[in-house]
C-alpha atoms as a PDB file:
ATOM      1  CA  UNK A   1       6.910  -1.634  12.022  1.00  0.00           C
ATOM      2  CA  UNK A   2       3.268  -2.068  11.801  1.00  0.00           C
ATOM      3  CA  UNK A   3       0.926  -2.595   9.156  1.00  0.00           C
ATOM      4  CA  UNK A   4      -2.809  -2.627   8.596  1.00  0.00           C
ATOM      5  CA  UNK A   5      -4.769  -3.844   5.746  1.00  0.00           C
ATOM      6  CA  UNK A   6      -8.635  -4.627   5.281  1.00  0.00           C
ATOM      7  CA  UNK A   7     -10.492  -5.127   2.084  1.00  0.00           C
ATOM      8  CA  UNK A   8     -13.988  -6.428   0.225  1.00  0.00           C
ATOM      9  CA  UNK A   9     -14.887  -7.195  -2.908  1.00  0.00           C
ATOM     10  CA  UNK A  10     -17.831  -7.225  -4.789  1.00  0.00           C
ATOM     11  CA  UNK A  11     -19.008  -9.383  -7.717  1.00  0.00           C
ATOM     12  CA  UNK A  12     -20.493  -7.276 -11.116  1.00  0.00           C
ATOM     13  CA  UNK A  13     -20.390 -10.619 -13.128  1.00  0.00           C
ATOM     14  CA  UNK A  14     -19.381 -14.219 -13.044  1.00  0.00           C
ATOM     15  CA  UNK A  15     -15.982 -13.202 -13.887  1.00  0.00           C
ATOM     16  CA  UNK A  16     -15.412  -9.932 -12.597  1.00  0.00           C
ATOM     17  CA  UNK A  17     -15.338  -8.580  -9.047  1.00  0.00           C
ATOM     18  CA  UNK A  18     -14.603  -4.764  -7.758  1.00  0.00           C
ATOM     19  CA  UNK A  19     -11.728  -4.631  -5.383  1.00  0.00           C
ATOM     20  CA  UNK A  20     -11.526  -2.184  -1.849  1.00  0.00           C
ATOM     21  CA  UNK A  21      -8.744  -2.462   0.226  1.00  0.00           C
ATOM     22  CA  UNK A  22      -8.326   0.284   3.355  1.00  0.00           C
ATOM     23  CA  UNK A  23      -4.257  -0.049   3.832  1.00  0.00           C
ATOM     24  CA  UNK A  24      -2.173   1.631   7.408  1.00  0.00           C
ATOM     25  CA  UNK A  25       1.520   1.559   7.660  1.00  0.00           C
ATOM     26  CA  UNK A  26       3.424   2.637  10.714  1.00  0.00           C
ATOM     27  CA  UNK A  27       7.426   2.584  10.960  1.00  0.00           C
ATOM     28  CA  UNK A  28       9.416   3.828  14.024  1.00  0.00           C
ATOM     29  CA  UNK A  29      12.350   5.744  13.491  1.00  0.00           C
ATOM     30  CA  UNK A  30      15.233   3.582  13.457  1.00  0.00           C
ATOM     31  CA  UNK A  31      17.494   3.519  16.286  1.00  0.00           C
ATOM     32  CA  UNK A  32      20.908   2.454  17.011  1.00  0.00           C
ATOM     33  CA  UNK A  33      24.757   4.103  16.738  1.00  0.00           C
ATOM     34  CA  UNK A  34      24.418   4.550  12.850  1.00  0.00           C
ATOM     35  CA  UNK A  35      20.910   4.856  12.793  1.00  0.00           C
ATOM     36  CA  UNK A  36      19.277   7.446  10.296  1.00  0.00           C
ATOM     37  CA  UNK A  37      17.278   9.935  12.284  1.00  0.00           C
ATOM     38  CA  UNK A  38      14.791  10.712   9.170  1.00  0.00           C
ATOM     39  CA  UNK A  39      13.084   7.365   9.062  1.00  0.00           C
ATOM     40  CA  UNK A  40      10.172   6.309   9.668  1.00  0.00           C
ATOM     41  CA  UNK A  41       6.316   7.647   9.257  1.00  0.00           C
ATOM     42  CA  UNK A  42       3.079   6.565   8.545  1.00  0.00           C
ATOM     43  CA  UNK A  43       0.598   6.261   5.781  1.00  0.00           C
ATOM     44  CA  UNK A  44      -3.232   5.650   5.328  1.00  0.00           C
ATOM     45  CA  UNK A  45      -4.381   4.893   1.567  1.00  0.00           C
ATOM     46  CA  UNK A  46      -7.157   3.862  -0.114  1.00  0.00           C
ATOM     47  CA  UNK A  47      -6.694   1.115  -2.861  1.00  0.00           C
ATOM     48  CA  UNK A  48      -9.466   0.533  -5.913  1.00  0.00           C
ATOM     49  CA  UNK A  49      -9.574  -2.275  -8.351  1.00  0.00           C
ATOM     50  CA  UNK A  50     -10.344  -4.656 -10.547  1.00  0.00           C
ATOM     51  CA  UNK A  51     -10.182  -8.393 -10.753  1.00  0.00           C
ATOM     52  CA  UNK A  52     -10.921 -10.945 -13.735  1.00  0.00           C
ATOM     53  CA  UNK A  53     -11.588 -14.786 -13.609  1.00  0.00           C
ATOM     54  CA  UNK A  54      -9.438 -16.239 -17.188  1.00  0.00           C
ATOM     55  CA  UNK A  55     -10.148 -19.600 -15.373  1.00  0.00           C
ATOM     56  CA  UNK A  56     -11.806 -21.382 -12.321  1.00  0.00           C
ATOM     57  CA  UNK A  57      -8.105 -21.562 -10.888  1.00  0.00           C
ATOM     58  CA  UNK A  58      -5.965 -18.237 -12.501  1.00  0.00           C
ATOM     59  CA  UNK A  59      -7.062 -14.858 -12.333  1.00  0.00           C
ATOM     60  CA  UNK A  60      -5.544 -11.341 -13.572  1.00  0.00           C
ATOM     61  CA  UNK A  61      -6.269  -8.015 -11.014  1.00  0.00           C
ATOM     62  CA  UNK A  62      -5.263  -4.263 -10.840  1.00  0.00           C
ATOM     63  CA  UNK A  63      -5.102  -1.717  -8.080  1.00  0.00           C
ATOM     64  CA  UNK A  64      -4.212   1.836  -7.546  1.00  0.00           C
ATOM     65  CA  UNK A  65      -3.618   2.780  -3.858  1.00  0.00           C
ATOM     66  CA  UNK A  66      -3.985   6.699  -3.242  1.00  0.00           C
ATOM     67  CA  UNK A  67      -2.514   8.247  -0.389  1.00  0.00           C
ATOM     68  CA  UNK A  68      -4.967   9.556   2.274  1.00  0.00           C
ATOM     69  CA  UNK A  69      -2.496  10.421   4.771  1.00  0.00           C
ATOM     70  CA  UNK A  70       1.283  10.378   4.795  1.00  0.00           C
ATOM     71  CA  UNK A  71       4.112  11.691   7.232  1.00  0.00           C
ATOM     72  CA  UNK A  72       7.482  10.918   6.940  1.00  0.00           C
ATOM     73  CA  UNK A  73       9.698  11.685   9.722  1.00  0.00           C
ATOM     74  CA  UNK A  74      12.700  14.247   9.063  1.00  0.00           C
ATOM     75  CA  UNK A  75      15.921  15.097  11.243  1.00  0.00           C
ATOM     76  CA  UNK A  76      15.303  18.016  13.706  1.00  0.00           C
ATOM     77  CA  UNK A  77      19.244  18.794  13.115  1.00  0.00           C
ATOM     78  CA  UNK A  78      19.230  18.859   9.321  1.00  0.00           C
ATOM     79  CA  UNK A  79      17.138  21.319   7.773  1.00  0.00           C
ATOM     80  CA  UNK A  80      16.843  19.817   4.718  1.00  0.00           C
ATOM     81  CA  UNK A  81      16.145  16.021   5.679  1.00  0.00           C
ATOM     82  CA  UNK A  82      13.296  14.167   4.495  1.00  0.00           C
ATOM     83  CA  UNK A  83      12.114  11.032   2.511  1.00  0.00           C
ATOM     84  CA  UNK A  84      10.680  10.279  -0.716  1.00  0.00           C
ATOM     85  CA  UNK A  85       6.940   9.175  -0.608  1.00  0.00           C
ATOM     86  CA  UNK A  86       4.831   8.731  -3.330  1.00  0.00           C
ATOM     87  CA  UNK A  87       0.752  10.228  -3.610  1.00  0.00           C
ATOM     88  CA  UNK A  88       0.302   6.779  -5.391  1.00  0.00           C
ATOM     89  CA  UNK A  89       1.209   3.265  -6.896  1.00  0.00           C
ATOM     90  CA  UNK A  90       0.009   0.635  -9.014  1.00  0.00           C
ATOM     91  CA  UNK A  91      -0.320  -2.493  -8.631  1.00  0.00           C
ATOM     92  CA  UNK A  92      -1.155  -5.532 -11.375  1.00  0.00           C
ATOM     93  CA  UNK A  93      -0.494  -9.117 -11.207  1.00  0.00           C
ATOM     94  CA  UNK A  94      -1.738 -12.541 -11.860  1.00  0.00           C
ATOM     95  CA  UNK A  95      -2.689 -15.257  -9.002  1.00  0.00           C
ATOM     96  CA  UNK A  96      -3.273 -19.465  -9.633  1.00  0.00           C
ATOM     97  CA  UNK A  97      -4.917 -21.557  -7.084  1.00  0.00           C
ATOM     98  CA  UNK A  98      -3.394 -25.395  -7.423  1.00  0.00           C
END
């Protein structure tokens, strides 16, 4: 499993800075006796957002990552294999520097 992640941001005011990430994601199929032949894939997605300053220290941000590429592996043998992926996610939290 491999993943790849870049980002910027840029600062609108003192407080508040515009988010970019770029994100990759690459997972082999697994392998082994019990091993599920529909695993694995790879994305690309592109993830906008939004951070605020409440504090010097503490700080509140958003994202939504949108898919730009996704395959999921399936199982040759099994018609109707596949995997759930999703277009897109959200993401919110908060972060403290101490």
């Amino acid at each position: 499993e491999a993943s790849f992640d870049i980002g910027m941001h840029y600062t609108v005011a003192p407080a508040v800075d515009l988010l970019l990430q770029l994100n990759g994601h690459h997972r082999d199929r697994d392998a082994g006796l019990n091993a599920n032949p529909a695993s694995g894939g790879y994305s690309w997605s592109i993830a906008p957002g939004i951070s605020y300053a409440i504090t010097s220290n503490a700080q509140i941000y958003g994202m939504a990552q949108f898919a730009l590429r996704q395959y999921a592996n399936t199982d040759a043998a099994v018609a109707t294999s596949g995997q759930l992926t999703a277009p897109w996610n959200l993401t919110a939290g908060v972060s403290y520097r101490f």
